[in-house]
PDB file of N, CA and C in Angstrom:
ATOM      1  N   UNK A   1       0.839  -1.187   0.000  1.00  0.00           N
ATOM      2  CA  UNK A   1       0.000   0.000   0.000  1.00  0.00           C
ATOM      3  C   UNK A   1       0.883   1.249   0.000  1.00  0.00           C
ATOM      4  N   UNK A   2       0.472   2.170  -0.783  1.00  0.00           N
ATOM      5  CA  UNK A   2       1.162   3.263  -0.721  1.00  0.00           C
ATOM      6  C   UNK A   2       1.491   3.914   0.437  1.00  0.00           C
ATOM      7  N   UNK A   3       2.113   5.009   0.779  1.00  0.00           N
ATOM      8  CA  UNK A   3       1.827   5.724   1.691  1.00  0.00           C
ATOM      9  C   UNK A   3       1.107   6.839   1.820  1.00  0.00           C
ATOM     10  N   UNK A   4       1.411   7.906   0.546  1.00  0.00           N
ATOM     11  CA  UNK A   4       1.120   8.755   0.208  1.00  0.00           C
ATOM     12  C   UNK A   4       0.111   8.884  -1.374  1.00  0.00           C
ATOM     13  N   UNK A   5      -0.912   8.891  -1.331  1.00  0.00           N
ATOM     14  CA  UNK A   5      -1.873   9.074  -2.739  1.00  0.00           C
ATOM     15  C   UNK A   5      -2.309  10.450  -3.203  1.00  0.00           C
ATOM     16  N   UNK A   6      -2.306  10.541  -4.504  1.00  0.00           N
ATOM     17  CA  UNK A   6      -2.591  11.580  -4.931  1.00  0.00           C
ATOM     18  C   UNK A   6      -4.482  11.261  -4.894  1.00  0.00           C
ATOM     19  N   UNK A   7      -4.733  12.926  -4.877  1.00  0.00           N
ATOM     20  CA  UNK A   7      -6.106  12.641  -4.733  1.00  0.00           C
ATOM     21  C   UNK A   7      -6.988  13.076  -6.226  1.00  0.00           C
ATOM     22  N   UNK A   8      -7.633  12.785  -6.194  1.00  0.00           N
ATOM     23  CA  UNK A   8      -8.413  12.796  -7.709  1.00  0.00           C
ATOM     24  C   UNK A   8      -9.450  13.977  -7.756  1.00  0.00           C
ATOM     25  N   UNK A   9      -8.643  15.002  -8.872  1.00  0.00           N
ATOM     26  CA  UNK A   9      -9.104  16.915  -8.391  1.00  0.00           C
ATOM     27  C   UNK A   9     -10.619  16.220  -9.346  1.00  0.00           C
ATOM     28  N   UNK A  10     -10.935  15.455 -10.296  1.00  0.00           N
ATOM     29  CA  UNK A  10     -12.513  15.593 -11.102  1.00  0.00           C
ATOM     30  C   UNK A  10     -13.492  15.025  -9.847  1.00  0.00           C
ATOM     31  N   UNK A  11     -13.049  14.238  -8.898  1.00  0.00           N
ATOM     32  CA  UNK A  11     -14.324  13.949  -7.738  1.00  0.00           C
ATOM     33  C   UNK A  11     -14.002  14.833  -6.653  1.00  0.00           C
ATOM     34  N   UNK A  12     -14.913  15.396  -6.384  1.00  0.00           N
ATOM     35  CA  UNK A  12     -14.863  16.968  -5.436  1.00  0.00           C
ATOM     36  C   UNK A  12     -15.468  16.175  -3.836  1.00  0.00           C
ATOM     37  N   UNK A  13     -15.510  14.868  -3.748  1.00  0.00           N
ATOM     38  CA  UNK A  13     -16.008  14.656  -2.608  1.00  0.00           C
ATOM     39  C   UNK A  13     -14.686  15.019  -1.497  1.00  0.00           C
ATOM     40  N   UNK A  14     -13.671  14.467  -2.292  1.00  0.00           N
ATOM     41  CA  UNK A  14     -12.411  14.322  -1.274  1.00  0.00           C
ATOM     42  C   UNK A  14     -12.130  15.889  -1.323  1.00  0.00           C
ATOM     43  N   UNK A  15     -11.473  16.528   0.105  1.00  0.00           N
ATOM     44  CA  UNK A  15     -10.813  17.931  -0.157  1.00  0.00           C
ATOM     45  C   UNK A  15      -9.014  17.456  -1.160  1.00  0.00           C
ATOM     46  N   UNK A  16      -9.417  18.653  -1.531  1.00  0.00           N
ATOM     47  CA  UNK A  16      -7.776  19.077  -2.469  1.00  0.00           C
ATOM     48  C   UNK A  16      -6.699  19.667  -1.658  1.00  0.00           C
ATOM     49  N   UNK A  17      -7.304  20.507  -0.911  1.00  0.00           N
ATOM     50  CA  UNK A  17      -6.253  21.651  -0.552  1.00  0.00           C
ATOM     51  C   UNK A  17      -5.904  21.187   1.296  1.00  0.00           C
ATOM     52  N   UNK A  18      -4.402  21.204   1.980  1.00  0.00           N
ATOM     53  CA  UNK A  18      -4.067  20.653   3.015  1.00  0.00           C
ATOM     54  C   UNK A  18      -4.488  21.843   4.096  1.00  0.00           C
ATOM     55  N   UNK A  19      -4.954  20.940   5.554  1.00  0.00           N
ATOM     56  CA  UNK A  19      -5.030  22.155   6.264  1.00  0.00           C
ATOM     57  C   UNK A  19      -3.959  23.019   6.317  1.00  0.00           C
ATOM     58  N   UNK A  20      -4.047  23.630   6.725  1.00  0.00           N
ATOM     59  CA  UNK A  20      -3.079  24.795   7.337  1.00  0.00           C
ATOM     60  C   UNK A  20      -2.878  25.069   9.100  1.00  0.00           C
ATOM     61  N   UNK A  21      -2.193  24.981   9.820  1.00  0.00           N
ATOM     62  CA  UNK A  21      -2.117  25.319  11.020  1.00  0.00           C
ATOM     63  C   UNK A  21      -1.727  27.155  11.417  1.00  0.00           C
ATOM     64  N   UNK A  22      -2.500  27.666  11.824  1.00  0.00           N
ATOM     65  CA  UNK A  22      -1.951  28.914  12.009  1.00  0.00           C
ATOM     66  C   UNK A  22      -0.936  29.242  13.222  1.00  0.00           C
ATOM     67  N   UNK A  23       0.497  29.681  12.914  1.00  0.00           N
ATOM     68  CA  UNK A  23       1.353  29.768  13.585  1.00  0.00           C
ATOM     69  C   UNK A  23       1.123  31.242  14.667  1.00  0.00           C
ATOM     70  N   UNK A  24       1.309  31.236  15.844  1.00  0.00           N
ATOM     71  CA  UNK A  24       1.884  32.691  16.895  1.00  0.00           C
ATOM     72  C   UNK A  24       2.793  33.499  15.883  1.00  0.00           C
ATOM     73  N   UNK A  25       2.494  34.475  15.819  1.00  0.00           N
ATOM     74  CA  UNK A  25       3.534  35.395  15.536  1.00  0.00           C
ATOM     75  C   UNK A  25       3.816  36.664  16.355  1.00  0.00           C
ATOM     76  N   UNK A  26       5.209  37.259  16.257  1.00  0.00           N
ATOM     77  CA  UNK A  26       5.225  37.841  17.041  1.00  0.00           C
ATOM     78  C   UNK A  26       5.132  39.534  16.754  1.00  0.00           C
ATOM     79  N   UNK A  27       5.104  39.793  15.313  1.00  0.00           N
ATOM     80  CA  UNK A  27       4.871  40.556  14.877  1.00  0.00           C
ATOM     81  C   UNK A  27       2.830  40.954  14.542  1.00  0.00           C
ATOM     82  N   UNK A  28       2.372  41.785  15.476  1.00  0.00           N
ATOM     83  CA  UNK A  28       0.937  41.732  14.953  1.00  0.00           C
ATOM     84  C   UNK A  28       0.554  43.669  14.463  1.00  0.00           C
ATOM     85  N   UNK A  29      -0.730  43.468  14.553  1.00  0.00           N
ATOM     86  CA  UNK A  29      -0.827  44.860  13.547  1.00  0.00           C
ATOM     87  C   UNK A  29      -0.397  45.818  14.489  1.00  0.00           C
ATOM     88  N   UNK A  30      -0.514  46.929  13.763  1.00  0.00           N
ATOM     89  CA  UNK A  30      -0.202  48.808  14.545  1.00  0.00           C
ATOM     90  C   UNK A  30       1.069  48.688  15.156  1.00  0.00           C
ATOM     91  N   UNK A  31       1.915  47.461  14.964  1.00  0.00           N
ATOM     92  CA  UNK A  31       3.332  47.426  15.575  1.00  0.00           C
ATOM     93  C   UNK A  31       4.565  48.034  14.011  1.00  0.00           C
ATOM     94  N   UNK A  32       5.109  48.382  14.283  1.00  0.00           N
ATOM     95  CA  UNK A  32       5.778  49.346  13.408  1.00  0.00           C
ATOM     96  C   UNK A  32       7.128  48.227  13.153  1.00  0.00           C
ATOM     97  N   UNK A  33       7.528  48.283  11.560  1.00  0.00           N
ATOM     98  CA  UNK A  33       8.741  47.404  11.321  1.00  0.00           C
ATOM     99  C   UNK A  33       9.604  47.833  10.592  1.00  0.00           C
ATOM    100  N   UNK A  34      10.449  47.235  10.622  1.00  0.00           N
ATOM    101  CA  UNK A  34      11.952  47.605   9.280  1.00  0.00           C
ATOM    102  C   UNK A  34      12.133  46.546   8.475  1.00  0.00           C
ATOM    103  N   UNK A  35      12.223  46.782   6.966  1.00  0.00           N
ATOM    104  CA  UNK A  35      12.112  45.443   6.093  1.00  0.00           C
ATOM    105  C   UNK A  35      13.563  45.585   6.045  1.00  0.00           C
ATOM    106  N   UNK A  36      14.124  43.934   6.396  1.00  0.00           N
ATOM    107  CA  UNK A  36      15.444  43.967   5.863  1.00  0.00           C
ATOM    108  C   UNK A  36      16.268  43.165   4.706  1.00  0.00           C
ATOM    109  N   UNK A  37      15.120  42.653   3.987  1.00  0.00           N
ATOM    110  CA  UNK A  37      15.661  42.296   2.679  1.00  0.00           C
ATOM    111  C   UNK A  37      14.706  42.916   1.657  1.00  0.00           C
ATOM    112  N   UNK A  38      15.401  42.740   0.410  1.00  0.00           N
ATOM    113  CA  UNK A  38      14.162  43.315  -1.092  1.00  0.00           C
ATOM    114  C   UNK A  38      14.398  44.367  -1.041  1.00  0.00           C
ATOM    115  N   UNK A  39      13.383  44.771  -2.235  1.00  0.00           N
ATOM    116  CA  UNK A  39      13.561  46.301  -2.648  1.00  0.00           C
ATOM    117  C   UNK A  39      13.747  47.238  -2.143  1.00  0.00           C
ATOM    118  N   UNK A  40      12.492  47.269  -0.821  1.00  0.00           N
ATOM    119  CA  UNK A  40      12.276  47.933   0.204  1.00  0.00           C
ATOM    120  C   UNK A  40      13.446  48.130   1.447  1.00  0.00           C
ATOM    121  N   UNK A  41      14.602  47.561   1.498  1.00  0.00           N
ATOM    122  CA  UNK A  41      15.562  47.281   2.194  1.00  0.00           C
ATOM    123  C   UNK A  41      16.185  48.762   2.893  1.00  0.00           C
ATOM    124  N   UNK A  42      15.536  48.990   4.525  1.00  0.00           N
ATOM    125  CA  UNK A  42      15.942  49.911   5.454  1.00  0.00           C
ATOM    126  C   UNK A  42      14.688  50.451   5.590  1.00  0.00           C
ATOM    127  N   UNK A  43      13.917  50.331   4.729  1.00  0.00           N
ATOM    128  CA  UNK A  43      12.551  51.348   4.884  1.00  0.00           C
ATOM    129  C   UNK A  43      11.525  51.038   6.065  1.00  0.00           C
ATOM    130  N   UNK A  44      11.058  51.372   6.765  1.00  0.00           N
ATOM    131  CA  UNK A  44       9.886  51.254   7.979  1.00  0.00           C
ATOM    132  C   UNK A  44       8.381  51.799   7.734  1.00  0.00           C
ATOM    133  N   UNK A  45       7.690  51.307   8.161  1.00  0.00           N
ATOM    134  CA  UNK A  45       6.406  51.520   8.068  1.00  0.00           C
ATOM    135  C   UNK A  45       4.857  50.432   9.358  1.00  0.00           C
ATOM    136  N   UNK A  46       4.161  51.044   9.711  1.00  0.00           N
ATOM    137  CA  UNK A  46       3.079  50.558  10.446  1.00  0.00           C
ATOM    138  C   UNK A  46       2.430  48.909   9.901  1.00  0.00           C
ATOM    139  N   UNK A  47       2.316  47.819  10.368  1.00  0.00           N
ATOM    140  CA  UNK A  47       1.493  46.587   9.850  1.00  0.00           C
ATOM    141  C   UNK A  47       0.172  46.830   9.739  1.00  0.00           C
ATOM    142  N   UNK A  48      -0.449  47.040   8.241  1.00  0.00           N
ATOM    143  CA  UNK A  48      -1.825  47.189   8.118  1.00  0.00           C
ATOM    144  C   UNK A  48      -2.611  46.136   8.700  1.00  0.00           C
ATOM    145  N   UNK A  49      -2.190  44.941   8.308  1.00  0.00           N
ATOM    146  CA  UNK A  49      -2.494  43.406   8.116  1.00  0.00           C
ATOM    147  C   UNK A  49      -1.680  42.989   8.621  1.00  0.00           C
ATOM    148  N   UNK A  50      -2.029  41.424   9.027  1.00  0.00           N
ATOM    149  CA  UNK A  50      -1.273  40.342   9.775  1.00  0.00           C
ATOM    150  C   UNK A  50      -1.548  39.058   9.454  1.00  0.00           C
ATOM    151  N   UNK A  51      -1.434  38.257   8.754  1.00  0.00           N
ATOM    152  CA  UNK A  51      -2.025  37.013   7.888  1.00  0.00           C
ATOM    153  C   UNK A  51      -0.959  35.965   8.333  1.00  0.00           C
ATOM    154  N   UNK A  52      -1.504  35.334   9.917  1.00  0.00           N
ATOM    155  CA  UNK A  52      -0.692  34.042  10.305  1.00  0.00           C
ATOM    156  C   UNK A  52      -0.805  32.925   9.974  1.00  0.00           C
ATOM    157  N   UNK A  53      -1.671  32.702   9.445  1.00  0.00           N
ATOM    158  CA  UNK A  53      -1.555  31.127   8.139  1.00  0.00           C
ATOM    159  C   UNK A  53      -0.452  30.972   7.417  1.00  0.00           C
ATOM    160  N   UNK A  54      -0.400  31.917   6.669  1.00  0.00           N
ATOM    161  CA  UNK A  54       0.805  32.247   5.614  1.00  0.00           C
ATOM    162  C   UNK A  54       1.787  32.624   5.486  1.00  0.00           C
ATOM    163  N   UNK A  55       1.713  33.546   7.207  1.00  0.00           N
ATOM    164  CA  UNK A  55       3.239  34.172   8.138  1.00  0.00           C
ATOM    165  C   UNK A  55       3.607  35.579   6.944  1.00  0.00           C
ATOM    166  N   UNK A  56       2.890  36.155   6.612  1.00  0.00           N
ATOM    167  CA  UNK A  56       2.883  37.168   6.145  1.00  0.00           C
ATOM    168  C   UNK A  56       2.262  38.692   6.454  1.00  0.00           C
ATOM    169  N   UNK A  57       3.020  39.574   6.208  1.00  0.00           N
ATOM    170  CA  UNK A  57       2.401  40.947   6.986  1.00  0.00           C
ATOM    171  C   UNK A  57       1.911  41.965   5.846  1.00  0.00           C
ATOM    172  N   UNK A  58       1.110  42.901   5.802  1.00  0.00           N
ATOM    173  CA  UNK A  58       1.189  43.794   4.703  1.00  0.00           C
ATOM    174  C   UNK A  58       1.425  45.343   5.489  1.00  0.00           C
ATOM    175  N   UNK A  59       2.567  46.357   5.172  1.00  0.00           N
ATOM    176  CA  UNK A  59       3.261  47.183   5.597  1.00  0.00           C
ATOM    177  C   UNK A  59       3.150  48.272   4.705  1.00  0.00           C
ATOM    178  N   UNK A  60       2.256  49.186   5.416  1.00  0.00           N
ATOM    179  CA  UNK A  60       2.493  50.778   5.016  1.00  0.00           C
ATOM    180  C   UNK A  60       2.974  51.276   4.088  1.00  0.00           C
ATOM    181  N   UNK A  61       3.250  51.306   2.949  1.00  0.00           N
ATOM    182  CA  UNK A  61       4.209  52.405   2.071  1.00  0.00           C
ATOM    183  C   UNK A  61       5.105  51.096   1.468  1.00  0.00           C
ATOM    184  N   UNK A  62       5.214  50.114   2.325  1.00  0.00           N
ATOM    185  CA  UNK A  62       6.453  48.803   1.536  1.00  0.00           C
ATOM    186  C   UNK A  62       5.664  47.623   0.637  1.00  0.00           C
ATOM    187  N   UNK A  63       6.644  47.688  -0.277  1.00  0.00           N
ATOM    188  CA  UNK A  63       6.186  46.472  -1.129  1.00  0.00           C
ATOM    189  C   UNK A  63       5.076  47.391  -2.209  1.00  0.00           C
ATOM    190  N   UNK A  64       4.673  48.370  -2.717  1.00  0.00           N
ATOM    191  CA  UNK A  64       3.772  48.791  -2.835  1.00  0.00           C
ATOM    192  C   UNK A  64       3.562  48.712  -5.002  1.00  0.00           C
ATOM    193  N   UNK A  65       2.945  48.139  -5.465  1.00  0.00           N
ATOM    194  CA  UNK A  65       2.673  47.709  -6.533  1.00  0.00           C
ATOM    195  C   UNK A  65       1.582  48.800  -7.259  1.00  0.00           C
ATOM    196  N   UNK A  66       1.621  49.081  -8.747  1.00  0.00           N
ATOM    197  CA  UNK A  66       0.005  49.555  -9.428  1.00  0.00           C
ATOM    198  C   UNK A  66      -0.603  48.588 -10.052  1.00  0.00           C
ATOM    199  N   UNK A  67      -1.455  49.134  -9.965  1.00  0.00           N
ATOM    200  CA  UNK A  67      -2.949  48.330 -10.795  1.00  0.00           C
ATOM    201  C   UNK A  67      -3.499  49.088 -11.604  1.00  0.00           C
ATOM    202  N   UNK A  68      -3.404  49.388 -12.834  1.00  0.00           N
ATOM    203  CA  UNK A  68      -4.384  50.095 -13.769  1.00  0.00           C
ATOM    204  C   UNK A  68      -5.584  49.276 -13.539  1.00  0.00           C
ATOM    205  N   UNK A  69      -6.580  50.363 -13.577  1.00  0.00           N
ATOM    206  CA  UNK A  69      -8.352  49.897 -13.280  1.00  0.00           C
ATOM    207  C   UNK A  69      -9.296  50.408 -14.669  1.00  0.00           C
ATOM    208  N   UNK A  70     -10.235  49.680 -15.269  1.00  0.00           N
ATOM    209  CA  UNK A  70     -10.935  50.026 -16.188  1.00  0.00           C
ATOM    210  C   UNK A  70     -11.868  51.044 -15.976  1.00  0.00           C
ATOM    211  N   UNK A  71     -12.524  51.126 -16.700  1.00  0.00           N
ATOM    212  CA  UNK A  71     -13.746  52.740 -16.566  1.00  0.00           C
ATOM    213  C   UNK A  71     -15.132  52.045 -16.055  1.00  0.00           C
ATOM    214  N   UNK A  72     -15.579  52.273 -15.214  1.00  0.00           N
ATOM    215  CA  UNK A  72     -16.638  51.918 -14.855  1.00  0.00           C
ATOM    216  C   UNK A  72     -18.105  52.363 -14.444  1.00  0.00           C
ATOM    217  N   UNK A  73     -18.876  52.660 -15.615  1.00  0.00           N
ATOM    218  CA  UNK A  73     -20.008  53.533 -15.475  1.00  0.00           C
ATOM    219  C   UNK A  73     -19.276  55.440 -15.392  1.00  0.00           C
ATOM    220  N   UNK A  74     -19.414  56.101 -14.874  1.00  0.00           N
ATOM    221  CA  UNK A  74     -18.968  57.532 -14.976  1.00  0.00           C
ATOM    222  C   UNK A  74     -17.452  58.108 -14.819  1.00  0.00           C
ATOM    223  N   UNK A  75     -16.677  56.978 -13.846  1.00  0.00           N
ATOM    224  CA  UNK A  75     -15.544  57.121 -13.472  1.00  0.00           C
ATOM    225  C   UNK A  75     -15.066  56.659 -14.438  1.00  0.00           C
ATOM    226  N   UNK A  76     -13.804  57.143 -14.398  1.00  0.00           N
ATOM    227  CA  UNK A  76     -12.623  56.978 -15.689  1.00  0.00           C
ATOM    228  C   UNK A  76     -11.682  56.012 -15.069  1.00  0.00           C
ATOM    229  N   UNK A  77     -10.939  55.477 -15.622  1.00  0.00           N
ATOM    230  CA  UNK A  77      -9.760  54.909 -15.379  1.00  0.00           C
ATOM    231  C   UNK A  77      -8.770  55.445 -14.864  1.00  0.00           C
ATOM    232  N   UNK A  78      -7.985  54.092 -13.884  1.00  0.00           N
ATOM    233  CA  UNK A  78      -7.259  54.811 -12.999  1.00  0.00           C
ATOM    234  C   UNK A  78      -6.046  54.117 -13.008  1.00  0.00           C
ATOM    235  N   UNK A  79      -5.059  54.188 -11.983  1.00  0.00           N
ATOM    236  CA  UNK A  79      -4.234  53.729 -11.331  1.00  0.00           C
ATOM    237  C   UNK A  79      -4.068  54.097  -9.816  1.00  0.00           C
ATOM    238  N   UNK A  80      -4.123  52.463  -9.600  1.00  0.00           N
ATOM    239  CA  UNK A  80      -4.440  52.651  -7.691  1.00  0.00           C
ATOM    240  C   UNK A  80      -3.202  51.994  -7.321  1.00  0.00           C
ATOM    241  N   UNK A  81      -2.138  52.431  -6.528  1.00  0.00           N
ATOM    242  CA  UNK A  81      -1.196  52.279  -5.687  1.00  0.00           C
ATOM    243  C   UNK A  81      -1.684  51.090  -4.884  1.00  0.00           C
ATOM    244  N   UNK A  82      -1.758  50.415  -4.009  1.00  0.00           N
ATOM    245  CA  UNK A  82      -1.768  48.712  -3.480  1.00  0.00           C
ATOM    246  C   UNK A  82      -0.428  48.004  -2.647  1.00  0.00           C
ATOM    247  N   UNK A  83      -0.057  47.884  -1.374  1.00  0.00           N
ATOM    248  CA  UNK A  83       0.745  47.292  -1.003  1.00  0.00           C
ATOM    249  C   UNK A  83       0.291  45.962  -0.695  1.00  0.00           C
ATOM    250  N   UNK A  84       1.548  45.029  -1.170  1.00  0.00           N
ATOM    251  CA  UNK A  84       0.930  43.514  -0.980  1.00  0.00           C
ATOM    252  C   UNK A  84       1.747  43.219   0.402  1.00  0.00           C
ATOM    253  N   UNK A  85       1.812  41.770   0.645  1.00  0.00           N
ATOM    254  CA  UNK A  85       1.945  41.046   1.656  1.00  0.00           C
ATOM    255  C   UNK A  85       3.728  40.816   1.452  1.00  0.00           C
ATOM    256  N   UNK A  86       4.008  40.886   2.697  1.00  0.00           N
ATOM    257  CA  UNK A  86       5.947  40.596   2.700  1.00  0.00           C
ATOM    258  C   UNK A  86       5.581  39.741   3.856  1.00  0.00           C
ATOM    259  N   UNK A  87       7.009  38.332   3.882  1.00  0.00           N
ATOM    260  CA  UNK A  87       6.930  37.278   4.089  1.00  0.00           C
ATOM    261  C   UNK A  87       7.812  37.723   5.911  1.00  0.00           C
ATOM    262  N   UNK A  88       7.022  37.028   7.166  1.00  0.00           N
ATOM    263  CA  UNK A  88       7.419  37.970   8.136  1.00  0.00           C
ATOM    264  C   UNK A  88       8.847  37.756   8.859  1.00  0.00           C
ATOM    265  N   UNK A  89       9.843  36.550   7.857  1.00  0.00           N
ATOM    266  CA  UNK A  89      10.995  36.872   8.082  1.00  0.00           C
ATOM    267  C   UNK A  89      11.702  38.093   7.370  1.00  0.00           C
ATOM    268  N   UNK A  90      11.082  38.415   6.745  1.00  0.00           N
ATOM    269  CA  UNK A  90      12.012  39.745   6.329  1.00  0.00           C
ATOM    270  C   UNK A  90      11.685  41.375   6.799  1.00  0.00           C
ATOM    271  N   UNK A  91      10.893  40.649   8.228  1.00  0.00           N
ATOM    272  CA  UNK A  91      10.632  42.306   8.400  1.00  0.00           C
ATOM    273  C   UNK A  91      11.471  41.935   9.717  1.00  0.00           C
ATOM    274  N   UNK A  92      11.477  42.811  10.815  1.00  0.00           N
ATOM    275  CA  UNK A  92      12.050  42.988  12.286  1.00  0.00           C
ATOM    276  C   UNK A  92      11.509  44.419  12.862  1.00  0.00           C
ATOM    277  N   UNK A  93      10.714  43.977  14.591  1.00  0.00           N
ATOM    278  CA  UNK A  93       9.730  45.096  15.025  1.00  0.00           C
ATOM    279  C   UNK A  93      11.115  45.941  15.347  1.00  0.00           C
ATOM    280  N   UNK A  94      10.504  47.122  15.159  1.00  0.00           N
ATOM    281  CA  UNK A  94      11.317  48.445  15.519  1.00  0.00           C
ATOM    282  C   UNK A  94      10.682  48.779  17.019  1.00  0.00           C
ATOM    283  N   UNK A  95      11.556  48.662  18.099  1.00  0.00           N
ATOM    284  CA  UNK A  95      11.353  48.985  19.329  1.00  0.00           C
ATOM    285  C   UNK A  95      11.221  50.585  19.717  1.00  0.00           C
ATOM    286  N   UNK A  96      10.607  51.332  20.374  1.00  0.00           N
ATOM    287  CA  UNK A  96      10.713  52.873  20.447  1.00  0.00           C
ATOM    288  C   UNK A  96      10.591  53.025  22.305  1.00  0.00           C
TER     289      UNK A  96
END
């Protein structure tokens, strides 16, 4: 017998996707950080978000990506600024 089986994604009885355990972290929101790797490297900013499933934070002003947006009914098209999620070994809380 096997040990390990793949599961069969066309019958939806079985789940696909593995739990997840959500880890403590020690970084949580309104706590202020310094990213020390990536682009963003020295920059600080407030934790909007705190996403401990995934051990990821989303930070103020860091990491911050555009999105062109289509026209929708009267409004015109845009571009909206958006910071995503950084992985929470690469941040460290800034003590004050």
């Amino acid at each position: 017998m096997k040990k390990y089986t793949k599961l069969n994604t066309r019958n939806r009885k079985y789940p696909t996707t593995k739990k997840v355990v959500a880890v403590k972290m020690k970084i949580k929101k309104g706590d202020t950080v310094k990213l020390l790797s990536g682009k963003d490297k020295g920059k600080s900013g407030k934790v909007l978000r705190a996403f401990p499933k995934d051990r990821k934070v989303i930070v103020e002003g860091i990491n911050v990506h555009k999105r062109h947006t289509r026209r929708i009914g009267n409004q015109s098209g845009r571009i909206v600024e958006k910071s995503l999620p950084v992985n929470v070994s690469n941040v460290a809380k800034v003590t004050n």
